[in-house]
C-alpha atoms as a PDB file:
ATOM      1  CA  UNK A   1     -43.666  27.890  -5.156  1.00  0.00           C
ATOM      2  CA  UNK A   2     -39.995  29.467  -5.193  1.00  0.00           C
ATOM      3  CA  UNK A   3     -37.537  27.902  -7.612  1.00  0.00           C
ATOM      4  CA  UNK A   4     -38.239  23.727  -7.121  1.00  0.00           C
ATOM      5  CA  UNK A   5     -34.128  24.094  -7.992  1.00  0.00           C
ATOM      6  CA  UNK A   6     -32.763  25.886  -5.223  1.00  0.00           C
ATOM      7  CA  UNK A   7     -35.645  23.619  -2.804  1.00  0.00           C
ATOM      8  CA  UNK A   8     -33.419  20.660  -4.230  1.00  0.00           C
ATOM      9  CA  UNK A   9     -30.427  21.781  -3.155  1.00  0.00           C
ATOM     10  CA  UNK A  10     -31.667  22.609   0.116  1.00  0.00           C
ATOM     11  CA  UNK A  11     -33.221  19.216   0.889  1.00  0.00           C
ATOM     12  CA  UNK A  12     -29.887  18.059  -0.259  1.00  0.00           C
ATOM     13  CA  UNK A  13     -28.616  19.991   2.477  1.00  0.00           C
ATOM     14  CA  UNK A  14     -30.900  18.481   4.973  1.00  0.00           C
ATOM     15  CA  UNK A  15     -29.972  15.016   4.357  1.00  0.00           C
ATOM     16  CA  UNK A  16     -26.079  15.974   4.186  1.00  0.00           C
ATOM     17  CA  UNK A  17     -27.394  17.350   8.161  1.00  0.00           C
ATOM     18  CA  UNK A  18     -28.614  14.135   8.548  1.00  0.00           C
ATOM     19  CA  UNK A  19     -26.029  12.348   7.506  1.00  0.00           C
ATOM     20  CA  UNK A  20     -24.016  14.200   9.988  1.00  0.00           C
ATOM     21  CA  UNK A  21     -26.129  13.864  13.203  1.00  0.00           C
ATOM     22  CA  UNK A  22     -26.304  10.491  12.211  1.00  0.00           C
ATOM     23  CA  UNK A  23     -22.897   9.848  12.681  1.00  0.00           C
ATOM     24  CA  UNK A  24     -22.136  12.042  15.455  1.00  0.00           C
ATOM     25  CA  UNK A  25     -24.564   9.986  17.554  1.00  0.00           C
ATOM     26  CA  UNK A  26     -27.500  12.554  17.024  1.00  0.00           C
ATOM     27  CA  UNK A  27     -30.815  10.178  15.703  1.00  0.00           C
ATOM     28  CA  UNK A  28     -33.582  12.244  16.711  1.00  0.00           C
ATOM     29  CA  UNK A  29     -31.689  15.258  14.784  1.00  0.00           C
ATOM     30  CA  UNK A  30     -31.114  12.860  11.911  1.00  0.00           C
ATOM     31  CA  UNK A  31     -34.736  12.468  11.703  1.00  0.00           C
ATOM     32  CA  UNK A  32     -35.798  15.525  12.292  1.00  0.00           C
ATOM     33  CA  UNK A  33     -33.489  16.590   8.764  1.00  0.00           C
ATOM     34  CA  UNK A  34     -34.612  13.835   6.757  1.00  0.00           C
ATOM     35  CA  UNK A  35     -38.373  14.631   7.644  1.00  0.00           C
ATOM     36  CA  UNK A  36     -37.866  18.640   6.145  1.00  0.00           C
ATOM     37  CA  UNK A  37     -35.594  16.940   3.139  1.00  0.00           C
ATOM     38  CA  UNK A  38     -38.454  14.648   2.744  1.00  0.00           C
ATOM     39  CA  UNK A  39     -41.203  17.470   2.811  1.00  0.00           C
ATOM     40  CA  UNK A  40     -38.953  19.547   0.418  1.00  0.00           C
ATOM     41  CA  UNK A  41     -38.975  16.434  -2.111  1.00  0.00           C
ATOM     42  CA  UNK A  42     -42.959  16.409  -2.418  1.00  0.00           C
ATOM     43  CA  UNK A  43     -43.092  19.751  -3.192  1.00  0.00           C
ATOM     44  CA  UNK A  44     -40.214  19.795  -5.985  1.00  0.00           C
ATOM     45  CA  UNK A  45     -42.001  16.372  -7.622  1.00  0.00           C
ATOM     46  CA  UNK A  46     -45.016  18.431  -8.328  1.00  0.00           C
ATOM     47  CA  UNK A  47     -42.971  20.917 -10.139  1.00  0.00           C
ATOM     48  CA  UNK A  48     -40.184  18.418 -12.062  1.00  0.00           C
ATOM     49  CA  UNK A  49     -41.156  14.709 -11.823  1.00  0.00           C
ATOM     50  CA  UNK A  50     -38.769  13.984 -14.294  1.00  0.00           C
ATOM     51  CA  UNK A  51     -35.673  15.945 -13.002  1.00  0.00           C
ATOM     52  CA  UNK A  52     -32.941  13.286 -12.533  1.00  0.00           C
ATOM     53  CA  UNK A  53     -31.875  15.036  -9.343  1.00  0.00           C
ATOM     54  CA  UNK A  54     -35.109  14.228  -8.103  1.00  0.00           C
ATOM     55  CA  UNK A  55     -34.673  10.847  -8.286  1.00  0.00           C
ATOM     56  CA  UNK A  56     -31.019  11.062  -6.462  1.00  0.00           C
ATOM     57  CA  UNK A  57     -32.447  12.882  -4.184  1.00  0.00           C
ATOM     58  CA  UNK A  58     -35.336  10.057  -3.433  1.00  0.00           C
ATOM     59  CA  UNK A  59     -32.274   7.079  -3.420  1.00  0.00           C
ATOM     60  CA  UNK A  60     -30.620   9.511  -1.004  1.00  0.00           C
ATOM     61  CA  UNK A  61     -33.414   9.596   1.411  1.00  0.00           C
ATOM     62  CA  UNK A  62     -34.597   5.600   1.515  1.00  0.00           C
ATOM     63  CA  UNK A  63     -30.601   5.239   2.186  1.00  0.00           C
ATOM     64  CA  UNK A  64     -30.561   6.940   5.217  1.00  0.00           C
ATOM     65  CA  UNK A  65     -33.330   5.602   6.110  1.00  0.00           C
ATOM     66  CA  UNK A  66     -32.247   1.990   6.179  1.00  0.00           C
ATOM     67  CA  UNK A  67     -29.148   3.418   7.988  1.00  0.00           C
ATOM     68  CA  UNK A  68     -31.103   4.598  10.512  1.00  0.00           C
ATOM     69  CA  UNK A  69     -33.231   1.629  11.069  1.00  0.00           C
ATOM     70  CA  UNK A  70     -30.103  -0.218  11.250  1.00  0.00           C
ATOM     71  CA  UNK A  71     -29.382   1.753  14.413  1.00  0.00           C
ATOM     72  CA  UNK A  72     -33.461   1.242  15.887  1.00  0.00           C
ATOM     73  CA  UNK A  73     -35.101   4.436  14.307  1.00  0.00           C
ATOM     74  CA  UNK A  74     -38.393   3.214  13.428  1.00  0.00           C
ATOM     75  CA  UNK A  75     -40.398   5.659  10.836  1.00  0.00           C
ATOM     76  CA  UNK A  76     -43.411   3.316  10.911  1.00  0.00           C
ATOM     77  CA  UNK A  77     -46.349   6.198  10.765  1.00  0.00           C
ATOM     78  CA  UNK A  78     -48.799   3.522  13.368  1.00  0.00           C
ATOM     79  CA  UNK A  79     -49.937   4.917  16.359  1.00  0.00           C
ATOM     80  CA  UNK A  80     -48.235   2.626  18.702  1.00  0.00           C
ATOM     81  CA  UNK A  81     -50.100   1.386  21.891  1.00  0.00           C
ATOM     82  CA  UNK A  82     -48.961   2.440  24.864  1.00  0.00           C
ATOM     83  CA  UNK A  83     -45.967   0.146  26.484  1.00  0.00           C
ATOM     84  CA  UNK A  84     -45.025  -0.594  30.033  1.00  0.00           C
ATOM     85  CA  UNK A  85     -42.180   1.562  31.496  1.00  0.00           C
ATOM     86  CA  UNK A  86     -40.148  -1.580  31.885  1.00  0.00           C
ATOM     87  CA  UNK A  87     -40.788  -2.943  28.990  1.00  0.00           C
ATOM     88  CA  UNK A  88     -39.340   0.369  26.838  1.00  0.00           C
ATOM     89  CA  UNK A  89     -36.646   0.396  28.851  1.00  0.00           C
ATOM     90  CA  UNK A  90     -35.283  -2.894  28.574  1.00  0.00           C
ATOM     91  CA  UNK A  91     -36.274  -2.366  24.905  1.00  0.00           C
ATOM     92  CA  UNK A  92     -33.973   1.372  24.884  1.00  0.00           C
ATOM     93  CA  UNK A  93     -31.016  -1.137  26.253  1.00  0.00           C
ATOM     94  CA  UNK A  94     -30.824  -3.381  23.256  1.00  0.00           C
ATOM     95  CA  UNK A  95     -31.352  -1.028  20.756  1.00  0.00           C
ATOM     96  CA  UNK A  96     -28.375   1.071  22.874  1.00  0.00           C
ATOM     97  CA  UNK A  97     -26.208  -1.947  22.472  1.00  0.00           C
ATOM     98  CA  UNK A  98     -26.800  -2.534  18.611  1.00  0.00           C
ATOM     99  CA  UNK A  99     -26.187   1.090  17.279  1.00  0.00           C
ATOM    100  CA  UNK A 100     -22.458   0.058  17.932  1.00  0.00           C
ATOM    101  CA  UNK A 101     -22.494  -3.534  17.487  1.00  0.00           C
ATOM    102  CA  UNK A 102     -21.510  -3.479  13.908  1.00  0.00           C
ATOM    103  CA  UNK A 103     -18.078  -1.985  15.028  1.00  0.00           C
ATOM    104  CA  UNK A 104     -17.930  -3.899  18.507  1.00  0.00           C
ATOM    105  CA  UNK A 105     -19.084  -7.436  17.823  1.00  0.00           C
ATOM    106  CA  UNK A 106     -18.721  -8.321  21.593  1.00  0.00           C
ATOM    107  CA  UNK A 107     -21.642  -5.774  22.237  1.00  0.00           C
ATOM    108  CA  UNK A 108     -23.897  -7.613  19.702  1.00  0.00           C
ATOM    109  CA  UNK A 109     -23.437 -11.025  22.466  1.00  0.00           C
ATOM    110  CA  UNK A 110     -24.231  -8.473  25.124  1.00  0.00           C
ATOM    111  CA  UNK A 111     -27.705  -7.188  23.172  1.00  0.00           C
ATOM    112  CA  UNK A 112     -28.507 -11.152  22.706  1.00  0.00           C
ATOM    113  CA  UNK A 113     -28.077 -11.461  26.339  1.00  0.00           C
ATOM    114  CA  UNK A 114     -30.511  -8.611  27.116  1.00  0.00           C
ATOM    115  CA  UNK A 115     -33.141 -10.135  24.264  1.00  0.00           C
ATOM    116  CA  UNK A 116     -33.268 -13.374  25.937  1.00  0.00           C
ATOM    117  CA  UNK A 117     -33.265 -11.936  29.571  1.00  0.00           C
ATOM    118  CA  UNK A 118     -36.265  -9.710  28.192  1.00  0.00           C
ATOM    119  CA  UNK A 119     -38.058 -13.101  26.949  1.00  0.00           C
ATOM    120  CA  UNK A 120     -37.443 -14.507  30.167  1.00  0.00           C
ATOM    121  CA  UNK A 121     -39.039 -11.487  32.256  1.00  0.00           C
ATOM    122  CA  UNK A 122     -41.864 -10.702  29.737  1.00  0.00           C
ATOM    123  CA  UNK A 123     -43.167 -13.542  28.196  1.00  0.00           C
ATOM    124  CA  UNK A 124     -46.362 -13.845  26.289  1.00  0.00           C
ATOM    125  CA  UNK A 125     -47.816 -10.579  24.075  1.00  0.00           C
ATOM    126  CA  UNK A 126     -44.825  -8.289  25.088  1.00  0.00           C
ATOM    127  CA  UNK A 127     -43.032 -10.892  22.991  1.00  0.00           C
ATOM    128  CA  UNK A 128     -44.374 -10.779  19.941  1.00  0.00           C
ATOM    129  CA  UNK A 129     -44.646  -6.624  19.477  1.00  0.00           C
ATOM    130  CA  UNK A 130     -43.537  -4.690  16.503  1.00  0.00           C
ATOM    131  CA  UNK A 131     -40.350  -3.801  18.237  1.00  0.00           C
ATOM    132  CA  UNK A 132     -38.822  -6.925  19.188  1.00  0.00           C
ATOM    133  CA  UNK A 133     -39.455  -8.459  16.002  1.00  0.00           C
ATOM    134  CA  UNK A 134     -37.663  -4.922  14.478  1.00  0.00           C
ATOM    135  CA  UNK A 135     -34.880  -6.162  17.384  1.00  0.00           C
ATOM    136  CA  UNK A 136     -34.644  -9.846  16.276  1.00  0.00           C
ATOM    137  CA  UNK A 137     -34.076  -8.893  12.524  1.00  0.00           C
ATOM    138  CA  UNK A 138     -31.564  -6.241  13.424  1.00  0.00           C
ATOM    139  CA  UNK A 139     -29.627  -8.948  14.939  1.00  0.00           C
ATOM    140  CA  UNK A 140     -29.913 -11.806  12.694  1.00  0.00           C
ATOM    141  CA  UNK A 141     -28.725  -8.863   9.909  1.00  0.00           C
ATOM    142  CA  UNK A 142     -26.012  -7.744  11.881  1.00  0.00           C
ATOM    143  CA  UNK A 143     -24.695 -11.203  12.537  1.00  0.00           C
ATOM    144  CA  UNK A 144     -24.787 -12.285   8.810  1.00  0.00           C
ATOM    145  CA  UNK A 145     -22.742  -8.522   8.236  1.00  0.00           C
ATOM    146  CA  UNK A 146     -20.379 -10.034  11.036  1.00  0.00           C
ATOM    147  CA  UNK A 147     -20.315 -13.214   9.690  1.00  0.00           C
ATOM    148  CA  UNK A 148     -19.277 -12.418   6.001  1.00  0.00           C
ATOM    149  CA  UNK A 149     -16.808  -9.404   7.825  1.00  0.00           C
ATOM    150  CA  UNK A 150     -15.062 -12.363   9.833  1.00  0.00           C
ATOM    151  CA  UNK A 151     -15.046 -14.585   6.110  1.00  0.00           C
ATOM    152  CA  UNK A 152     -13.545 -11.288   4.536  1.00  0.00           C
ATOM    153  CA  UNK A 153     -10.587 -10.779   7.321  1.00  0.00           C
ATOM    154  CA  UNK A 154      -9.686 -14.603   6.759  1.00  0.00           C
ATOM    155  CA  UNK A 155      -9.676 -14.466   3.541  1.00  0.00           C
ATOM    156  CA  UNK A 156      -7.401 -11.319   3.676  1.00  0.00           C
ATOM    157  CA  UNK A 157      -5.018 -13.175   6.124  1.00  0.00           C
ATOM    158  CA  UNK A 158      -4.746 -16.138   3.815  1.00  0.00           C
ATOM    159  CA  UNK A 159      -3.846 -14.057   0.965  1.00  0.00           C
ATOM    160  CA  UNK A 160      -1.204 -12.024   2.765  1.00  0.00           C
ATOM    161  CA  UNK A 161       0.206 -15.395   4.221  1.00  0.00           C
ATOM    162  CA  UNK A 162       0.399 -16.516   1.025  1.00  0.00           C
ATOM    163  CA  UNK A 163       2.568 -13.288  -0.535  1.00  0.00           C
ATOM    164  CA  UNK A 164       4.909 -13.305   2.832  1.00  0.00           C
ATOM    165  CA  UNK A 165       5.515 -17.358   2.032  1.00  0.00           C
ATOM    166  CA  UNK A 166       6.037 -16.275  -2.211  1.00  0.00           C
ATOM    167  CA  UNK A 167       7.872 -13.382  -1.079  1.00  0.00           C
ATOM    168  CA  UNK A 168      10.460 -15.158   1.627  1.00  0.00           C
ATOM    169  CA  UNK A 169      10.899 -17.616  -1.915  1.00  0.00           C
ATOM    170  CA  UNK A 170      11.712 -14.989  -3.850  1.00  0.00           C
ATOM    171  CA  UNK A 171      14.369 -13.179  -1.561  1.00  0.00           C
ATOM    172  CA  UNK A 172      16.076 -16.178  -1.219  1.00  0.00           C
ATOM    173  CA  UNK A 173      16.455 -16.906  -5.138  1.00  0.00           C
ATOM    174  CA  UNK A 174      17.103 -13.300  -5.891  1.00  0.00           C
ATOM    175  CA  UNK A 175      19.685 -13.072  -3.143  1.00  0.00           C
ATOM    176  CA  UNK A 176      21.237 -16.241  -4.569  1.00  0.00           C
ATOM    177  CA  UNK A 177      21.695 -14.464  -7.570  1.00  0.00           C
ATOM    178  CA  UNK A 178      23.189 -11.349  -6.661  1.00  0.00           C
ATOM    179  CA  UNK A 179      25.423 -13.104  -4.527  1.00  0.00           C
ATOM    180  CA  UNK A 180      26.702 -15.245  -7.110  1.00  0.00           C
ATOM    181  CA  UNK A 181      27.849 -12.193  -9.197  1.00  0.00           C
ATOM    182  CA  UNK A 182      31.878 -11.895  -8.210  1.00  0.00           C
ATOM    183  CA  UNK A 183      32.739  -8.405  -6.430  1.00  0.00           C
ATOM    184  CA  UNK A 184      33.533  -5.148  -8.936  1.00  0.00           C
ATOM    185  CA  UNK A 185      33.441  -1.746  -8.370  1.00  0.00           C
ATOM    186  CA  UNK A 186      35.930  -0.797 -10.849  1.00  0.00           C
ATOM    187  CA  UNK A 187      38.899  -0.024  -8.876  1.00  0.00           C
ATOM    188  CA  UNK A 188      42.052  -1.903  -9.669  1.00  0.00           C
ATOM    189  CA  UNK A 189      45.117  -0.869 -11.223  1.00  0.00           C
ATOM    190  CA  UNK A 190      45.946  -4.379 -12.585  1.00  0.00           C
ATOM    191  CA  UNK A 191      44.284  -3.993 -16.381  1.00  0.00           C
ATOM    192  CA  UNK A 192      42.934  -8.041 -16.762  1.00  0.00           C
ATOM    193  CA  UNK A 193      41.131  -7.307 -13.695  1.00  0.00           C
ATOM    194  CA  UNK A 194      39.277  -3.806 -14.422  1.00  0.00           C
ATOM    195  CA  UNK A 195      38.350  -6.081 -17.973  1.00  0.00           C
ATOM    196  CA  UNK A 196      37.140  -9.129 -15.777  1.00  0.00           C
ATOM    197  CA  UNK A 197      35.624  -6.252 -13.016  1.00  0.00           C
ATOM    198  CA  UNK A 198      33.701  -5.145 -16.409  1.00  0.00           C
ATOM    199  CA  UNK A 199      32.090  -8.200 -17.260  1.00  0.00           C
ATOM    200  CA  UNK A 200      30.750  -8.712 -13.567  1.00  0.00           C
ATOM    201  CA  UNK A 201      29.832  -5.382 -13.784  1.00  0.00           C
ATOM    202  CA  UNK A 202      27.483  -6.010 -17.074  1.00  0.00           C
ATOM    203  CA  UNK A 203      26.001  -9.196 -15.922  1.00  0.00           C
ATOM    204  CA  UNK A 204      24.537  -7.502 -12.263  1.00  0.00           C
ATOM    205  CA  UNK A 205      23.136  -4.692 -14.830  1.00  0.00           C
ATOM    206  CA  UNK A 206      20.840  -7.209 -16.486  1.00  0.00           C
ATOM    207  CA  UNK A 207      19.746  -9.235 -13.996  1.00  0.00           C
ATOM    208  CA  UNK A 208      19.144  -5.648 -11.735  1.00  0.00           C
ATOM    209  CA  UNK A 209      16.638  -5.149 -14.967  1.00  0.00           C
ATOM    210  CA  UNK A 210      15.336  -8.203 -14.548  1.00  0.00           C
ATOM    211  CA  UNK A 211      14.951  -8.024 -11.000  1.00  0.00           C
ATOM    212  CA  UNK A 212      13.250  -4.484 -10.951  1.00  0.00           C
ATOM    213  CA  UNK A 213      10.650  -5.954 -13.286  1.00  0.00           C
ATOM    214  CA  UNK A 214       9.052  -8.324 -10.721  1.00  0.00           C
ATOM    215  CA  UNK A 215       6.386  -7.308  -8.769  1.00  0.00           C
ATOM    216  CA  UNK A 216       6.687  -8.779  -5.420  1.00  0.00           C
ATOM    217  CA  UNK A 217       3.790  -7.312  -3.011  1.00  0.00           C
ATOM    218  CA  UNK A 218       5.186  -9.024   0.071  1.00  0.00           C
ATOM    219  CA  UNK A 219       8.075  -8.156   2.444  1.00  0.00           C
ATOM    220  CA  UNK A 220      11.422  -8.713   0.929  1.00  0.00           C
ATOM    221  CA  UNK A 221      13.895 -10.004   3.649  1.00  0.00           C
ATOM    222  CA  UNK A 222      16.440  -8.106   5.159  1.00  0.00           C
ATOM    223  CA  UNK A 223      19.442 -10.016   3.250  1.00  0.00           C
ATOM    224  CA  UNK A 224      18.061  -9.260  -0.066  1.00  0.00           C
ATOM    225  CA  UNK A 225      17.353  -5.869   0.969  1.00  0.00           C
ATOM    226  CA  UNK A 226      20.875  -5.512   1.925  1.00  0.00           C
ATOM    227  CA  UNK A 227      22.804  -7.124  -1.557  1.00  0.00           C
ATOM    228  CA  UNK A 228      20.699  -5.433  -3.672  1.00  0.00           C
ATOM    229  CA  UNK A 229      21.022  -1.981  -2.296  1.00  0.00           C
ATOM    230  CA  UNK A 230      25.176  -2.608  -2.237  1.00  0.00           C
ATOM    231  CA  UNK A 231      24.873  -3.601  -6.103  1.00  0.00           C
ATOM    232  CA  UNK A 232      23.058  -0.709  -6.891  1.00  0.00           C
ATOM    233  CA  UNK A 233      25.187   1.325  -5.205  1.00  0.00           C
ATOM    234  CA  UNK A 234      28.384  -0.136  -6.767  1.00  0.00           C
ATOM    235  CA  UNK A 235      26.317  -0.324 -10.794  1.00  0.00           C
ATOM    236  CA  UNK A 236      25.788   3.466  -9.844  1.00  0.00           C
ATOM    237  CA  UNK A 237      29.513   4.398  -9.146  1.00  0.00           C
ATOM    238  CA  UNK A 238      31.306   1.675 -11.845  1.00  0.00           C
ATOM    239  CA  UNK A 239      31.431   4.198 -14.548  1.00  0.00           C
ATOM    240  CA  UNK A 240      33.604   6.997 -13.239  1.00  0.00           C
ATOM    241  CA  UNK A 241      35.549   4.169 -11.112  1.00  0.00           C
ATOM    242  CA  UNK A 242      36.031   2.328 -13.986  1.00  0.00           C
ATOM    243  CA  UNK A 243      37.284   5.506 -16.279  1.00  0.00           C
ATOM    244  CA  UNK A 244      40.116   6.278 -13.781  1.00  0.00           C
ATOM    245  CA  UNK A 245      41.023   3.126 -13.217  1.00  0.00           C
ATOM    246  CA  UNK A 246      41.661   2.813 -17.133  1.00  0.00           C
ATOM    247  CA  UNK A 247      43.171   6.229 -17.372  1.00  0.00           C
ATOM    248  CA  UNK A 248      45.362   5.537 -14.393  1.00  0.00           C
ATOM    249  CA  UNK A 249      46.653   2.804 -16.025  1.00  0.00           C
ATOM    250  CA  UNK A 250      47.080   4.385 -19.648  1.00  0.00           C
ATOM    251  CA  UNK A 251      49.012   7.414 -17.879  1.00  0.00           C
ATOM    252  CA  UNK A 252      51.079   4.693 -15.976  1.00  0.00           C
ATOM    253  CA  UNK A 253      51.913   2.773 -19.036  1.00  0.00           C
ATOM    254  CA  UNK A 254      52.936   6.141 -20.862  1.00  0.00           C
ATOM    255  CA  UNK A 255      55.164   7.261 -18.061  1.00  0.00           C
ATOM    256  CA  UNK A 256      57.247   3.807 -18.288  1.00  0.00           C
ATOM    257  CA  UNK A 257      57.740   4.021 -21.735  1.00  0.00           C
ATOM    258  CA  UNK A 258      58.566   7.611 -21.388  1.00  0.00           C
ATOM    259  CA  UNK A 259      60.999   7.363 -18.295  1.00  0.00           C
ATOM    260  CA  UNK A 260      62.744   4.810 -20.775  1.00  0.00           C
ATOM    261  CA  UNK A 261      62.840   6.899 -23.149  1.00  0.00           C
ATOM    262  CA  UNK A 262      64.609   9.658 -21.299  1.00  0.00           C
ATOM    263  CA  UNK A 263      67.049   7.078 -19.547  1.00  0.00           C
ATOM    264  CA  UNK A 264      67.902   6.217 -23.304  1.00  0.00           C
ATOM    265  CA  UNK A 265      68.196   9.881 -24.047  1.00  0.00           C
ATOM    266  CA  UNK A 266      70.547  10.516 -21.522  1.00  0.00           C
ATOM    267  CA  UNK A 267      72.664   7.302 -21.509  1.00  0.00           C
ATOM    268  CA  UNK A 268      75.705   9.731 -23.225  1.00  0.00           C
ATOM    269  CA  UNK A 269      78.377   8.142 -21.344  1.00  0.00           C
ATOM    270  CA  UNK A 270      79.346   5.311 -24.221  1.00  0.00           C
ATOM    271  CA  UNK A 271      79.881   7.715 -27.169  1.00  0.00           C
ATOM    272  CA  UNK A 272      83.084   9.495 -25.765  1.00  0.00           C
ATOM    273  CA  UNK A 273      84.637   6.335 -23.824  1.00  0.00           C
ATOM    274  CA  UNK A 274      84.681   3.054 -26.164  1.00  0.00           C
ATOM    275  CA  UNK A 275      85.370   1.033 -22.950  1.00  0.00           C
ATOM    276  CA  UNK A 276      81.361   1.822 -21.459  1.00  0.00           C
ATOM    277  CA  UNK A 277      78.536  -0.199 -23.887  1.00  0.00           C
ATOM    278  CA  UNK A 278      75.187   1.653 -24.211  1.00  0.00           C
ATOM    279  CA  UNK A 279      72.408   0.445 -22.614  1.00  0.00           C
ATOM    280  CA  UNK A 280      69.635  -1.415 -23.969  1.00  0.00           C
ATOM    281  CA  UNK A 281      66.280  -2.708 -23.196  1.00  0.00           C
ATOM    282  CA  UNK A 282      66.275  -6.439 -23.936  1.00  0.00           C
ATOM    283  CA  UNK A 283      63.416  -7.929 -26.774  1.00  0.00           C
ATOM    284  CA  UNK A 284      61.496  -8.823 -23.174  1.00  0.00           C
ATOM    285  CA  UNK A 285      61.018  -5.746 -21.973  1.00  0.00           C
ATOM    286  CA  UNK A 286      59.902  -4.613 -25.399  1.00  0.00           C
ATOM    287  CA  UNK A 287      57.540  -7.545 -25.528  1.00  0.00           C
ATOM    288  CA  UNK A 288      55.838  -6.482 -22.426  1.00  0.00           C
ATOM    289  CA  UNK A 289      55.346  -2.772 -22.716  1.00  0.00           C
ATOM    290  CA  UNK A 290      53.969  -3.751 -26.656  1.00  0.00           C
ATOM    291  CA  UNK A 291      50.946  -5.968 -25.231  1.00  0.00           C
ATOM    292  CA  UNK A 292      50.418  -3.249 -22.123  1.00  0.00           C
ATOM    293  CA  UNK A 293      49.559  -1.277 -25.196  1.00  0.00           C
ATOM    294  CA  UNK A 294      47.976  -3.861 -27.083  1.00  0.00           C
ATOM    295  CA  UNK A 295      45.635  -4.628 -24.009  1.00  0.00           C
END
């Protein structure tokens, strides 16, 4: 025999063929592969029983088997007696019906209604044959598959009902909270409120850590979508507003006290007539330009 490890891979091959035909619709060419994959397998177990591909290979096979049964192949090796005309072709209708029932549930009713019209029209022996009994299992499996599909989607809906309900809860405390935080964004030329703009400023930081720590897999609602995308925006530009803000005050601050200075500076008239007094910044003025500094 040629190498039994290339004749794995190639009955590998078949059933991938299989596999293919079987999707596409193609049964009797699904068959057809898994028969060669199948005749492939005997010959590489003589050479390496113990090969663990082997034994993929085998799981591989019985798989697509089942699949195929699912969808009527039979690969019972009887001779089957001979059946009436009408009764293979009533039998060809249901099996029609179930290869796509699994996806379509309506067309499972529909093969049901074909099954019990066929017991009507061919009662006695022709009720009791291999492949009705094949049919009547088919469709007690495929309505337990249905069954636990239809428990799965409402158990799905439940839970997502459940995270839109937590979710809606959550937007509306979280968009409680950012709206409580007063307005900053760090422009103001009035110094006790850039310090006050600060302190708003520093409280939306940490609860914005807070907040991007929850994991919320629901919606969030279109409110709390909209606050929290203005406070990031306005945590992301605070800095730089808040640095020229402050400098703009400094600078304005240095010009008074300059301009004063220079008014001082050339206040000359007093020294040559005795009958014009200086001029002078009261204690007042003083005060204020020495907490300006001092704040």
């Amino acid at each position: 025999m040629n190498d039994p490890k290339k004749k794995l891979q190639e009955a590998n091959g078949f059933v991938r063929s299989a596999e293919s035909n079987m999707f596409n619709g193609k049964n009797n060419e699904a068959v057809e592969m898994l028969k060669k994959a199948e005749d492939l397998y005997k010959l590489v177990a003589q050479s390496l029983p113990n090969d663990p591909g082997l034994k993929t290979l085998s799981q591989k096979i019985e798989k697509m088997k089942k699949d195929l049964e699912r969808k009527g192949v039979s690969f019972s090796d009887e001779k089957k007696p001979n059946l009436p005309f009408e009764v293979q072709s009533h039998i060809s209708r249901i099996r029609a019906l179930l290869i796509s029932a699994a996806q379509q549930s309506y067309l499972l009713e529909q093969a049901k209604v074909e099954l019990k019209s066929y017991y009507s029209k061919f009662a006695g022996p022709m009720t009791a044959i291999p492949e009705i009994k094949e049919i009547e299992s088919h469709i007690e499996k495929l309505e337990q598959e249905l069954k636990q599909k239809e428990q799965q989607e409402l158990k799905e809906k439940l839970i997502k009902e459940q995270e839109a309900k937590e979710s809606e809860y959550l937007s509306e405390i979280w968009y409680k909270k950012f709206k409580e935080i007063p307005y900053f964004d760090g422009q103001t030329n009035y110094l006790p409120s850039l310090l006050e703009q600060k302190e708003f400023y520093n409280k939306a930081v940490e609860l914005m850590n807070v907040y991007e720590k929850i994991e919320s897999k629901g919606q969030k609602s279109l409110m709390l979508e909209s606050i929290e995308s203005d406070v990031k925006q306005r945590i992301q530009l605070f800095p730089d507003n808040f640095n020229n803000s402050k400098q703009f005050i400094v600078n304005e601050l240095i010009q008074n006290i300059q301009d004063k200075i220079d008014h001082l500076n050339n206040d000359n008239a007093w020294q040559n007539d005795q009958n014009i007094a200086p001029y002078y910044y009261s204690k007042n003025e003083l005060n204020e330009i020495k907490n300006k500094i001092e704040e």
